[in-house]
Protein backbone atom coordinates (compact mmCIF):
# COMPACT_ATOMS: atom_id res chain seq x y z
CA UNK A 1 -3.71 -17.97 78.74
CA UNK A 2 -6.36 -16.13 76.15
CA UNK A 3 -3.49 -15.06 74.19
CA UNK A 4 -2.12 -18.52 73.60
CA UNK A 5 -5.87 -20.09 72.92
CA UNK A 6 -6.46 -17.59 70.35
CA UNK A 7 -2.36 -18.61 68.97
CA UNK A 8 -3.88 -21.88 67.76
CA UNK A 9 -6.16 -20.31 65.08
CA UNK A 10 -4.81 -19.25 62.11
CA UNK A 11 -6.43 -16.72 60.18
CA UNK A 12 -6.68 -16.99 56.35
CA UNK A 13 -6.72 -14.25 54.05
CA UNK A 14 -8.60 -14.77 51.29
CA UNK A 15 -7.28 -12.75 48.28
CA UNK A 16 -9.40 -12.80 45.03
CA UNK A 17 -7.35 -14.73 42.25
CA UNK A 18 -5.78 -12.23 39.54
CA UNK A 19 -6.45 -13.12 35.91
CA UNK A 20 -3.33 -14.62 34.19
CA UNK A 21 -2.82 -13.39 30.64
CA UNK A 22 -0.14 -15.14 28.37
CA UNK A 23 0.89 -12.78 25.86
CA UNK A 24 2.26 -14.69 23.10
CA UNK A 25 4.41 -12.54 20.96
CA UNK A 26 3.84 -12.34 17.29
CA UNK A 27 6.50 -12.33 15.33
CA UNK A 28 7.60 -10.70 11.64
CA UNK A 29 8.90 -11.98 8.81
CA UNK A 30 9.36 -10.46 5.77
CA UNK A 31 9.87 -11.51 2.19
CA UNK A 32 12.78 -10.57 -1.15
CA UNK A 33 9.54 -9.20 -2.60
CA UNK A 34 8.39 -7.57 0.28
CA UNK A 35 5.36 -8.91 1.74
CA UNK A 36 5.85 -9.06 5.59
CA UNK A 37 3.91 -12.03 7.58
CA UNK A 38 3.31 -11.33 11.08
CA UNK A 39 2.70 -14.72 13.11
CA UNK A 40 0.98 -15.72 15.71
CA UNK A 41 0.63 -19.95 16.03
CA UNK A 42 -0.62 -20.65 13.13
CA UNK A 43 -2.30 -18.10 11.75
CA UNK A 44 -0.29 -15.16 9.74
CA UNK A 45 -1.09 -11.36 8.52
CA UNK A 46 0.12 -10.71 5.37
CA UNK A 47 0.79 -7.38 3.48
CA UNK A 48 3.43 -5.17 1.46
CA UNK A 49 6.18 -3.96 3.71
CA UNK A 50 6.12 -0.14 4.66
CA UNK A 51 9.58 -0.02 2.41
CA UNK A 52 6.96 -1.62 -0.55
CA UNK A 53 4.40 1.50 -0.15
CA UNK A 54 6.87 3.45 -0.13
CA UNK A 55 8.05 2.68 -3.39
CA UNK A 56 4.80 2.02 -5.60
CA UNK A 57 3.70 5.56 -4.24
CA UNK A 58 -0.28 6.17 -3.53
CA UNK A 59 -2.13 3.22 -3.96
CA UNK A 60 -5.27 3.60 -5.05
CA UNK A 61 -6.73 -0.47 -5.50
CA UNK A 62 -6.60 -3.21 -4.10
CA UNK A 63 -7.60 -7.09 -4.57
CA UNK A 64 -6.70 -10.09 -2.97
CA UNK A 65 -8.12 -13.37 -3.35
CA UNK A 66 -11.56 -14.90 -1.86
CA UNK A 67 -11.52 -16.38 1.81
CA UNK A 68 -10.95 -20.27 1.54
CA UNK A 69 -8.60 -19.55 -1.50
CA UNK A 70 -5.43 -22.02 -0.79
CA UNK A 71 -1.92 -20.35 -1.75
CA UNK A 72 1.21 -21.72 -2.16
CA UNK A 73 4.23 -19.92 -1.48
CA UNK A 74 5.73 -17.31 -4.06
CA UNK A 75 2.79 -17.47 -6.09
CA UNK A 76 0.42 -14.17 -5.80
CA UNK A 77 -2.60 -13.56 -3.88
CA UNK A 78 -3.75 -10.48 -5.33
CA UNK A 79 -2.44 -7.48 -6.41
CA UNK A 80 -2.01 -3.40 -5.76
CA UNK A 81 -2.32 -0.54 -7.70
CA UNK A 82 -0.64 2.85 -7.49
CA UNK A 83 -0.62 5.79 -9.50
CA UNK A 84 2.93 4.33 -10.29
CA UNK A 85 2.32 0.99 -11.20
CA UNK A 86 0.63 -2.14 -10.69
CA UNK A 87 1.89 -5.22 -9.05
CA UNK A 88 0.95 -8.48 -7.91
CA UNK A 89 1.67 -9.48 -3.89
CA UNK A 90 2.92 -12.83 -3.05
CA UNK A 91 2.36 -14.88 -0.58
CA UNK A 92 5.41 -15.32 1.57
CA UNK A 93 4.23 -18.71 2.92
CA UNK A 94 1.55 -21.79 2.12
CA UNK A 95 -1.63 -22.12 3.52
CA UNK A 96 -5.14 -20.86 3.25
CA UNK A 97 -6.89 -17.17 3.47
CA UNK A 98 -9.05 -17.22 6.31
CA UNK A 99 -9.65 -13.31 6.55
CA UNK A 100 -9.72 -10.11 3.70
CA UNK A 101 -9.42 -6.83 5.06
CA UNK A 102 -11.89 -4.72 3.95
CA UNK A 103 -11.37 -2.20 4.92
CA UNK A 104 -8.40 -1.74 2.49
CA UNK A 105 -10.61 -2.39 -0.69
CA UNK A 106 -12.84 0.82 0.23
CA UNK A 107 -9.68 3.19 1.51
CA UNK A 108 -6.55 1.48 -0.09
CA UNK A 109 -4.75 4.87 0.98
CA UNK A 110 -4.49 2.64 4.52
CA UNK A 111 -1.63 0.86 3.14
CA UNK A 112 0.66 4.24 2.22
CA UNK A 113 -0.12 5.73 6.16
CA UNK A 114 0.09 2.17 7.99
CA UNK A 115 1.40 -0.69 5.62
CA UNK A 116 2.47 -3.13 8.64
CA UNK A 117 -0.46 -2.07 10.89
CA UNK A 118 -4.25 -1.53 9.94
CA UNK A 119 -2.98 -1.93 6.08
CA UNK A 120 -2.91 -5.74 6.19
CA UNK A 121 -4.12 -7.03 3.12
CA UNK A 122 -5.35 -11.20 4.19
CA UNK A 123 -5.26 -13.22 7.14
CA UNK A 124 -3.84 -17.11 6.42
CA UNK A 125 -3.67 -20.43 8.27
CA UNK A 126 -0.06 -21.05 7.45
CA UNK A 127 0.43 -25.14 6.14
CA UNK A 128 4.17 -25.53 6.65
CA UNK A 129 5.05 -23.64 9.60
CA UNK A 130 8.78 -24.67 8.37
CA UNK A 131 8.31 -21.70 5.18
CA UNK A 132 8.77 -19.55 7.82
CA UNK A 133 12.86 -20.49 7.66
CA UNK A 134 13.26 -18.98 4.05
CA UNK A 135 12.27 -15.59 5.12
CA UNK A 136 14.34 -12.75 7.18
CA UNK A 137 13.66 -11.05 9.91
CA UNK A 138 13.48 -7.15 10.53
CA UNK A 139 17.24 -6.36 10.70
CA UNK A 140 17.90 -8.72 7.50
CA UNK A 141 15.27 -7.15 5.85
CA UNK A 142 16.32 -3.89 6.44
CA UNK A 143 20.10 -4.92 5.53
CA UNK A 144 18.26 -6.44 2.08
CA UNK A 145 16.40 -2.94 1.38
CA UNK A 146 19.25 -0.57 1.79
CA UNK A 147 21.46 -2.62 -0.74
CA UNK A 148 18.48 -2.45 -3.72
């Protein structure tokens, strides 16, 4: 008889939520003049491609346009130089530069040792999300350098 009394009551177990974190994968385009734009929503990192360092060789300055500069697609946002050469980069979509890395403009070397990572060169809130279409993707891009 105690055994079924105590039946009726159900215990709860009270388990502490877990956080839920969406990742939302960015993903990278990249440009026929080799800029690569890394998206995430709206918002894209920009910078030369590591094929792109590779080829203008140790770059030693950098400058890229003001934060709330607007720029169109195709058109360039600043430029690199290298003991090679110098050469503008263009953006590979419209929209407007939110963020300049700095960190670039004091050690441009960051571009030759980590072009697609910490060498970013501007941060942009893309206008026409449909730009995007134009551009290739990794495997396309690689398929694009290895016949220059």
């Amino acid at each position: 008889m105690l055994r079924s009394a105590f039946s009726t009551f159900s215990t709860t177990v009270v388990r502490p939520t877990s956080l839920v974190f969406r990742a939302y994968a960015t993903k990278t385009y990249y440009s026929k003049t080799h800029e690569y734009i890394q998206v995430d929503g709206d918002v894209g990192t920009v910078g030369i491609s590591d094929f792109a360092q590779e080829s203008v060789g140790e770059v030693v300055f950098v400058d890229v346009n003001a934060v709330g500069t607007a720029v169109n697609k195709g058109e360039p946002f600043g430029a690199i130089e290298s003991v090679k050469a110098a050469s503008d980069v263009y953006a590979p979509v419209s929209g407007e530069i939110t963020n300049v890395n700095a960190v670039v403009s004091r050690r441009p070397d960051i571009i030759n040792s980590d072009a697609e990572g910490k060498g970013w060169l501007m941060k942009m809130k893309i206008s026409d999300p449909s730009e995007l279409d134009s551009l290739m993707d990794k495997e396309a891009f690689d398929k694009f350098c290895a016949e220059e």
